[in-house]
Protein backbone atom coordinates (compact mmCIF):
# COMPACT_ATOMS: atom_id res chain seq x y z
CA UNK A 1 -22.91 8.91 -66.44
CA UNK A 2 -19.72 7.46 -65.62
CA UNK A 3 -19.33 4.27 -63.55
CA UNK A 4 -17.09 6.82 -61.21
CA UNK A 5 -19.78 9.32 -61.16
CA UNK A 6 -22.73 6.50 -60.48
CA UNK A 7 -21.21 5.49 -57.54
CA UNK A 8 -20.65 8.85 -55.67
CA UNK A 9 -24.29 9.83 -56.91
CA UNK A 10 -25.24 6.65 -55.01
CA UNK A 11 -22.58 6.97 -52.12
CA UNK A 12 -23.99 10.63 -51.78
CA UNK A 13 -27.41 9.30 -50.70
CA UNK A 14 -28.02 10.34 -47.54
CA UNK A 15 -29.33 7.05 -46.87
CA UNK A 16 -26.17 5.24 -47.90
CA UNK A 17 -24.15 7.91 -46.28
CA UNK A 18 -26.34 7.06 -42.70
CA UNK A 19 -25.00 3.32 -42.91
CA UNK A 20 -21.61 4.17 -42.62
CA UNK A 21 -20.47 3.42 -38.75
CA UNK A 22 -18.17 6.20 -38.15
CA UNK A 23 -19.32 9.81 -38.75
CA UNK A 24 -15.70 11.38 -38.91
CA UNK A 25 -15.64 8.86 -41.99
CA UNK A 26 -19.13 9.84 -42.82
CA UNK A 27 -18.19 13.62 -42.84
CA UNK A 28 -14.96 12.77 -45.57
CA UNK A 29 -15.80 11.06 -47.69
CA UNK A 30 -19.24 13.66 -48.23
CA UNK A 31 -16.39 16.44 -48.53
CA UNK A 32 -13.99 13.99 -50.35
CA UNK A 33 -17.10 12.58 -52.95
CA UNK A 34 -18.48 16.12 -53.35
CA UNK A 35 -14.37 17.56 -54.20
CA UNK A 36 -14.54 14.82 -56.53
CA UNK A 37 -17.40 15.06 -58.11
CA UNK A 38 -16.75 18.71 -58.75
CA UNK A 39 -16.39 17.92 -62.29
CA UNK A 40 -19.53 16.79 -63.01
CA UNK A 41 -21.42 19.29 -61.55
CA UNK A 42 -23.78 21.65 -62.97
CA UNK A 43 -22.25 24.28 -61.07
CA UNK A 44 -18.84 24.54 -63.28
CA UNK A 45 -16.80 27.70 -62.40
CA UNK A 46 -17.63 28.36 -58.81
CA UNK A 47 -14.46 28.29 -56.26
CA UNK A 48 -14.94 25.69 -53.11
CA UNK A 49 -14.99 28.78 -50.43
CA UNK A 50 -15.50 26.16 -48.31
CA UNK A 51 -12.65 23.52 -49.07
CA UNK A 52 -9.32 23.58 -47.71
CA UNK A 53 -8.40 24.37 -51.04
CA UNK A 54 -8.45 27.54 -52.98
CA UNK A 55 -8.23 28.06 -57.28
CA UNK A 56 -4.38 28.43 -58.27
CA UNK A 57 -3.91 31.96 -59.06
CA UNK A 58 -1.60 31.94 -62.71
CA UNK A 59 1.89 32.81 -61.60
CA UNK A 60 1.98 32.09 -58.22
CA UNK A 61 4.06 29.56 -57.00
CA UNK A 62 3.49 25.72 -57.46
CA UNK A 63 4.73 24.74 -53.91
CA UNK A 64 1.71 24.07 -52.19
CA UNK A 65 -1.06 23.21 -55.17
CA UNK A 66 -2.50 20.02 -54.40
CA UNK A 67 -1.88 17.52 -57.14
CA UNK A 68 -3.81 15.00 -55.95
CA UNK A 69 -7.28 17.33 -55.91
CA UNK A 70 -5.90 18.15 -59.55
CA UNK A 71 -5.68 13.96 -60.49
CA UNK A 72 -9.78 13.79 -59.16
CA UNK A 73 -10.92 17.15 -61.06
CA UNK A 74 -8.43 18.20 -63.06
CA UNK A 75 -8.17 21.62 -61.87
CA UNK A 76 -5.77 23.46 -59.72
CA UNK A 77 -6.41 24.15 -56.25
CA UNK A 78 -4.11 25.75 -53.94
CA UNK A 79 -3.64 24.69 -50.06
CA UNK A 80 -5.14 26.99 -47.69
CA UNK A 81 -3.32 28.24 -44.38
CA UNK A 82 -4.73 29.51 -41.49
CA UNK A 83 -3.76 32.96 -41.66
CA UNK A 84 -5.54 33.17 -45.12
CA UNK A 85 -8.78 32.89 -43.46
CA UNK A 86 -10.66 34.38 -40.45
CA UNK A 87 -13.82 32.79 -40.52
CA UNK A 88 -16.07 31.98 -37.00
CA UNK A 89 -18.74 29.93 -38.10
CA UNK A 90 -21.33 28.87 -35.68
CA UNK A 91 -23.57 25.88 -36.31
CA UNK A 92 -27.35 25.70 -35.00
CA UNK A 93 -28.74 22.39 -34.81
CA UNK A 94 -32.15 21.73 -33.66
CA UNK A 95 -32.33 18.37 -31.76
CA UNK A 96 -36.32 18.70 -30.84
CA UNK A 97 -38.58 16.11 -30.91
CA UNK A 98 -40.51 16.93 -34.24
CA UNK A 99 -36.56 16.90 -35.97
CA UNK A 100 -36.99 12.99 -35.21
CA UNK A 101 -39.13 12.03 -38.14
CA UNK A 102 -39.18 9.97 -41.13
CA UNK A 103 -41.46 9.13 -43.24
CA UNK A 104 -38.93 6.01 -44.96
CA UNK A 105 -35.57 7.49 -45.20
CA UNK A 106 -33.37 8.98 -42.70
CA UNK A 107 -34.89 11.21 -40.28
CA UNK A 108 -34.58 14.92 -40.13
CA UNK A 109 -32.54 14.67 -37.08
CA UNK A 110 -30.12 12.34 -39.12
CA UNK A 111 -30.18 14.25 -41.97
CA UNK A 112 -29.31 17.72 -40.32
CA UNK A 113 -26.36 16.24 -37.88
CA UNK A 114 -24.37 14.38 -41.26
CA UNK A 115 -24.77 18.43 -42.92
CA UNK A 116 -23.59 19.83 -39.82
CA UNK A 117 -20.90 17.29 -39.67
CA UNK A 118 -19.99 18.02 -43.48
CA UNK A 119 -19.86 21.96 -43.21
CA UNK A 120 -17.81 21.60 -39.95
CA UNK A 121 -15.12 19.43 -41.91
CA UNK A 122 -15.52 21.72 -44.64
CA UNK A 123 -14.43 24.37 -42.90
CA UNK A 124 -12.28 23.17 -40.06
CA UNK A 125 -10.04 22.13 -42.77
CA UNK A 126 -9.58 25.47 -44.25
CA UNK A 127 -8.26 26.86 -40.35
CA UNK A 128 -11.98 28.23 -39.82
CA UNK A 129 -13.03 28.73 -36.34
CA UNK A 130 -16.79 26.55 -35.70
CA UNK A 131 -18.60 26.33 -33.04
CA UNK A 132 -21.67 24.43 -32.19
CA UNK A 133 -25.12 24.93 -30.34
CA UNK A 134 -27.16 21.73 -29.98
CA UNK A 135 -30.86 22.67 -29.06
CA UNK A 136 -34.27 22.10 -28.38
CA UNK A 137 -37.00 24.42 -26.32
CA UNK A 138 -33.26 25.31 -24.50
CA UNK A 139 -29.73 25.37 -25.46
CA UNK A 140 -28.73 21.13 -24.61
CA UNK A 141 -24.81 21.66 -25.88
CA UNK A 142 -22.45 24.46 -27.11
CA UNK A 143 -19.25 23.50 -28.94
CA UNK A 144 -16.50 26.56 -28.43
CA UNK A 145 -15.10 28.29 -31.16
CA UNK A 146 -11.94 26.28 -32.51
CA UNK A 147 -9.84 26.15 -36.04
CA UNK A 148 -7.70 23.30 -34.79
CA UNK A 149 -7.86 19.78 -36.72
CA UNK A 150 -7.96 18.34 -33.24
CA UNK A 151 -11.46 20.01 -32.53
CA UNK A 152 -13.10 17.99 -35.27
CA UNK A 153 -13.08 15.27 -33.58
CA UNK A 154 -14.74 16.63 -30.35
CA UNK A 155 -17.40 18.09 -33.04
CA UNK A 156 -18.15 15.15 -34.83
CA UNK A 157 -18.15 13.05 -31.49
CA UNK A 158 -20.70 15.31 -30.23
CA UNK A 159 -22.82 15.41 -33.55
CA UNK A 160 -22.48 11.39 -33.09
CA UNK A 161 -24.42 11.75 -29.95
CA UNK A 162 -26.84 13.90 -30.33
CA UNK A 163 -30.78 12.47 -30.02
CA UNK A 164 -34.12 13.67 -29.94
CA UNK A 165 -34.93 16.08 -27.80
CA UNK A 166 -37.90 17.93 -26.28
CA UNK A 167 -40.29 20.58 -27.36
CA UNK A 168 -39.59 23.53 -30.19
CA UNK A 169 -38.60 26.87 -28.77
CA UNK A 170 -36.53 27.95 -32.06
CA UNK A 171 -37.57 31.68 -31.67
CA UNK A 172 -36.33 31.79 -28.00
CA UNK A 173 -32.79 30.36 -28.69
CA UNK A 174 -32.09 32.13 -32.18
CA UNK A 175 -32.49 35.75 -29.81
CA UNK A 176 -30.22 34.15 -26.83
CA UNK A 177 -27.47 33.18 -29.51
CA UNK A 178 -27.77 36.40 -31.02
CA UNK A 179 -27.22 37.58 -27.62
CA UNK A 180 -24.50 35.42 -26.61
CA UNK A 181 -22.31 35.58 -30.28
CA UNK A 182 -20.41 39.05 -29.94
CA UNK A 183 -17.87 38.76 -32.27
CA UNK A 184 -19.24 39.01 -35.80
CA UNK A 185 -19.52 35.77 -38.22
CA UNK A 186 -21.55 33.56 -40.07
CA UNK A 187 -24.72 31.40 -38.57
CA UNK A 188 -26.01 28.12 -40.02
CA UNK A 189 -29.16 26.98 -38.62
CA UNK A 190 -30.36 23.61 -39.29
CA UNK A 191 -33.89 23.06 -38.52
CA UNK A 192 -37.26 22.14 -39.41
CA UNK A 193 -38.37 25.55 -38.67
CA UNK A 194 -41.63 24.63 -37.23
CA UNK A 195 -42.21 26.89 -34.75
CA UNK A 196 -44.45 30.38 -35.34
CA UNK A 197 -43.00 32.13 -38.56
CA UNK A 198 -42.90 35.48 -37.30
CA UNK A 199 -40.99 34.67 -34.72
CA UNK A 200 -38.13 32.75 -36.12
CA UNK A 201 -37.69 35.54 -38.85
CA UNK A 202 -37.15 37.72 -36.01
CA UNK A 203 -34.79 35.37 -34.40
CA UNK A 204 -32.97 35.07 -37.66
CA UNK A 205 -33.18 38.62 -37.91
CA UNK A 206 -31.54 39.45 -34.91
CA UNK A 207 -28.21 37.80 -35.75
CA UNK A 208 -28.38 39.98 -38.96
CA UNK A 209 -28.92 43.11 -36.81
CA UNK A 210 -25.38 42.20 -34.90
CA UNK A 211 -23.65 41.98 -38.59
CA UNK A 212 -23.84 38.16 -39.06
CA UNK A 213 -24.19 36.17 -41.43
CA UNK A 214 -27.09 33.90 -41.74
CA UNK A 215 -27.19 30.63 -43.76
CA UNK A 216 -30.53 28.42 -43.01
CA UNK A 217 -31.03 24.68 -43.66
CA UNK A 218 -34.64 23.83 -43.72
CA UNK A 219 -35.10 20.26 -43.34
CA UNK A 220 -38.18 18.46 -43.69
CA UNK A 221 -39.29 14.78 -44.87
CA UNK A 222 -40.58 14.51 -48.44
CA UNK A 223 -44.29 13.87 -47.04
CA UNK A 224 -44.58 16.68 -45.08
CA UNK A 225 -44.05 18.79 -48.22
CA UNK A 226 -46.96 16.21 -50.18
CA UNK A 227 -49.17 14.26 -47.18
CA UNK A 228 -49.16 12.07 -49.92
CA UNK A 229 -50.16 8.94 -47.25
CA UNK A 230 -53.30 6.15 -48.72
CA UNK A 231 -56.04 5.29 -47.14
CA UNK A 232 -56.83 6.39 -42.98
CA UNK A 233 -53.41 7.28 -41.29
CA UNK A 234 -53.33 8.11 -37.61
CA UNK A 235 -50.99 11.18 -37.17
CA UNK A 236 -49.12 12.01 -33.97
CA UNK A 237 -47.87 14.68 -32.44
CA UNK A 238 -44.16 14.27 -31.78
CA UNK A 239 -43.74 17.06 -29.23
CA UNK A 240 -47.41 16.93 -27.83
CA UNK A 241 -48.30 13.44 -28.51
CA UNK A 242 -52.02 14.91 -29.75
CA UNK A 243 -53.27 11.96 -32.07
CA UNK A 244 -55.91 12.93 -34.95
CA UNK A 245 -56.96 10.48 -37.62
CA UNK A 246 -58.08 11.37 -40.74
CA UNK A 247 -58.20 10.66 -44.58
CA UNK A 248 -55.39 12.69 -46.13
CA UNK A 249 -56.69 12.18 -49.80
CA UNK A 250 -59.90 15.21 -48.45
CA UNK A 251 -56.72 17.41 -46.69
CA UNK A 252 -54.03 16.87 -49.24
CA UNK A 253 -55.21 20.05 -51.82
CA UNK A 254 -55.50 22.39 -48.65
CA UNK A 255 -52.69 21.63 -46.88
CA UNK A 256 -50.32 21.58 -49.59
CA UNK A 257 -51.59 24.64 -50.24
CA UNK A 258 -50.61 26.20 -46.61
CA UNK A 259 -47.22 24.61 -46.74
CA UNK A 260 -46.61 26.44 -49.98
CA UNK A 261 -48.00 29.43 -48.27
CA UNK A 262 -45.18 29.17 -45.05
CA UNK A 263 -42.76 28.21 -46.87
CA UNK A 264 -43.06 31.37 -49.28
CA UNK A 265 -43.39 33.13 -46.34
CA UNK A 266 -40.20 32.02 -44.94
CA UNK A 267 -38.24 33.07 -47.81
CA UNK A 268 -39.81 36.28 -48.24
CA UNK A 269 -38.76 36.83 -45.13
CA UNK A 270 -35.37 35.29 -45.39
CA UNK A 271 -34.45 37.46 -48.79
CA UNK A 272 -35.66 40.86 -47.31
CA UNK A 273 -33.09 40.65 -44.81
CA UNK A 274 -30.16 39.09 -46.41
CA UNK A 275 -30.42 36.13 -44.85
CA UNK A 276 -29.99 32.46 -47.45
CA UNK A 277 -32.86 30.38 -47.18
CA UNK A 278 -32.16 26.95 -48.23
CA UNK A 279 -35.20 24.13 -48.45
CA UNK A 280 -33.83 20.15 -48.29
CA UNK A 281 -35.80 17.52 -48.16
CA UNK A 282 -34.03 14.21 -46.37
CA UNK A 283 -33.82 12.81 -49.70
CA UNK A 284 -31.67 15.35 -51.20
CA UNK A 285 -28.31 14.17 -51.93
CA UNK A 286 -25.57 15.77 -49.56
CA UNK A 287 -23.72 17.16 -52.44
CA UNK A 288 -26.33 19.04 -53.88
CA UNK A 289 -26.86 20.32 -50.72
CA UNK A 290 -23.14 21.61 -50.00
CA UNK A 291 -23.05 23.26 -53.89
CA UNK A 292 -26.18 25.52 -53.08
CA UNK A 293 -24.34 26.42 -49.79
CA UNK A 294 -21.28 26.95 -51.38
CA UNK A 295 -22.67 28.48 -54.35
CA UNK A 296 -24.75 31.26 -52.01
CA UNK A 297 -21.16 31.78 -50.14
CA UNK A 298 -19.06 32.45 -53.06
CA UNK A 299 -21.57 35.18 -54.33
CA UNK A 300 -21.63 36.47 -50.60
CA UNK A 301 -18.03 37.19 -50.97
């Protein structure tokens, strides 16, 4: 690996990228590292959808390729205008109280608001209309619809400030939003999901049922995934405060077992209705995060 591509494999660590003081810096230099780092990704031939940028089309004028994007990746990408796009993008964010977890790293809270802050500069800077609905067991903040540069920084301001919340009700706001969006677009949720299954597939599935798009981040901490934990750990609640203490060495085998079980059951669910079903864990790097997004968007198209 290159010195070059160390340090934006470091940089991209979401908790490096938490340090940083100011999140409209935060939310650039993700986009900026990840546009960057383009070339040494796995992922070589997909388009950034998602960019302000576009591939150069052979023949087309020259005027408006970006050279500097061609210096970092050495590939030709083509500035974007707004009539070129009509995307309305609407990002879900759940603030409740279980979100506020960590088991080391950055929470899942923390974690979701710097994605939400990276898609939304993503795509504000390719003229795309986002909007954003800040939740818990009720909607807490909604964001209008805007393509302007200006509205990024009411966005990210208001990503800066969100905090834990109260209890879960993820079912109950997916079906109000599906209610409330009537024009046709694309959905991101960013959540932990854990609410009952059934009912936040037919949350999800609602939006689908109004011809939207549905892109979902599920965020959890490493050790939920594992309850790899030694010895006696006292677990709380977060949204109840119920307390049980217990060995997780004589639960680990079962309960991995049932998180493998939801989780399946999630996608299932997900895939039968079209909708992209995305698992992160708060110690995935942000730009592997954006390519799976980007790379389920381009084959949307």
């Amino acid at each position: 690996m290159t010195p070059v591509a160390s340090t934006l494999t470091d940089f991209l660590k979401p908790e490096v990228v938490s340090r940083l003081a100011n999140m409209d810096l935060r939310a650039r230099l993700i986009v900026e590292g990840f546009i960057a780092g383009l070339h040494r990704s796995p992922y070589h031939g997909f388009s950034v959808e998602f960019a302000e940028y576009r591939p150069y089309n052979a023949g087309e004028s020259t005027r408006n390729v970006d050279w500097r994007i061609y210096g970092k990746t050495d590939r030709y990408y083509v500035k974007v205008f707004e009539d070129e796009t009509n995307l309305r993008a609407t990002i879900l964010l759940d603030r409740s109280a279980s979100m506020d977890f960590s088991s080391g790293g950055v929470t899942k809270l923390r974690y979701a608001t710097l994605l939400a802050a990276a898609l939304g500069y993503l795509m504000i800077m390719q003229r795309d209309a986002v909007g954003l609905v800040v939740f818990d067991e009720r909607v807490n903040e909604a964001v209008p619809h805007r393509s302007a540069k200006q509205h990024l920084l009411h966005l990210l301001r208001t990503l800066e400030e969100v905090r834990p919340g109260a209890r879960t009700e993820i079912a109950g706001t997916l079906r109000e939003m599906a209610e409330r969006l009537k024009r046709r677009g694309l959905v991101i949720l960013a959540s932990d999901l854990l609410d009952d299954p059934d009912r936040v597939l037919a949350g999800l599935k609602a939006f689908r049922h109004r011809g939207h798009e549905v892109v979902v981040f599920h965020v959890l901490d490493p050790k939920e995934l594992t309850l790899d934990y030694p010895g006696e750990v006292r677990f709380v609640d977060r949204e109840t405060d119920e307390k049980v203490r217990t060995q997780p060495w004589f639960l680990k085998d079962e309960y991995r077992r049932s998180v493998s079980r939801w989780i399946s059951d999630l996608e299932r669910g997900c895939k039968e209705h079209a909708i992209d079903y995305n698992l992160v864990t708060t110690e995935t790097p942000f730009d592997q995060a954006l390519v799976a997004y980007l790379n389920k968007r381009r084959r949307l198209r």
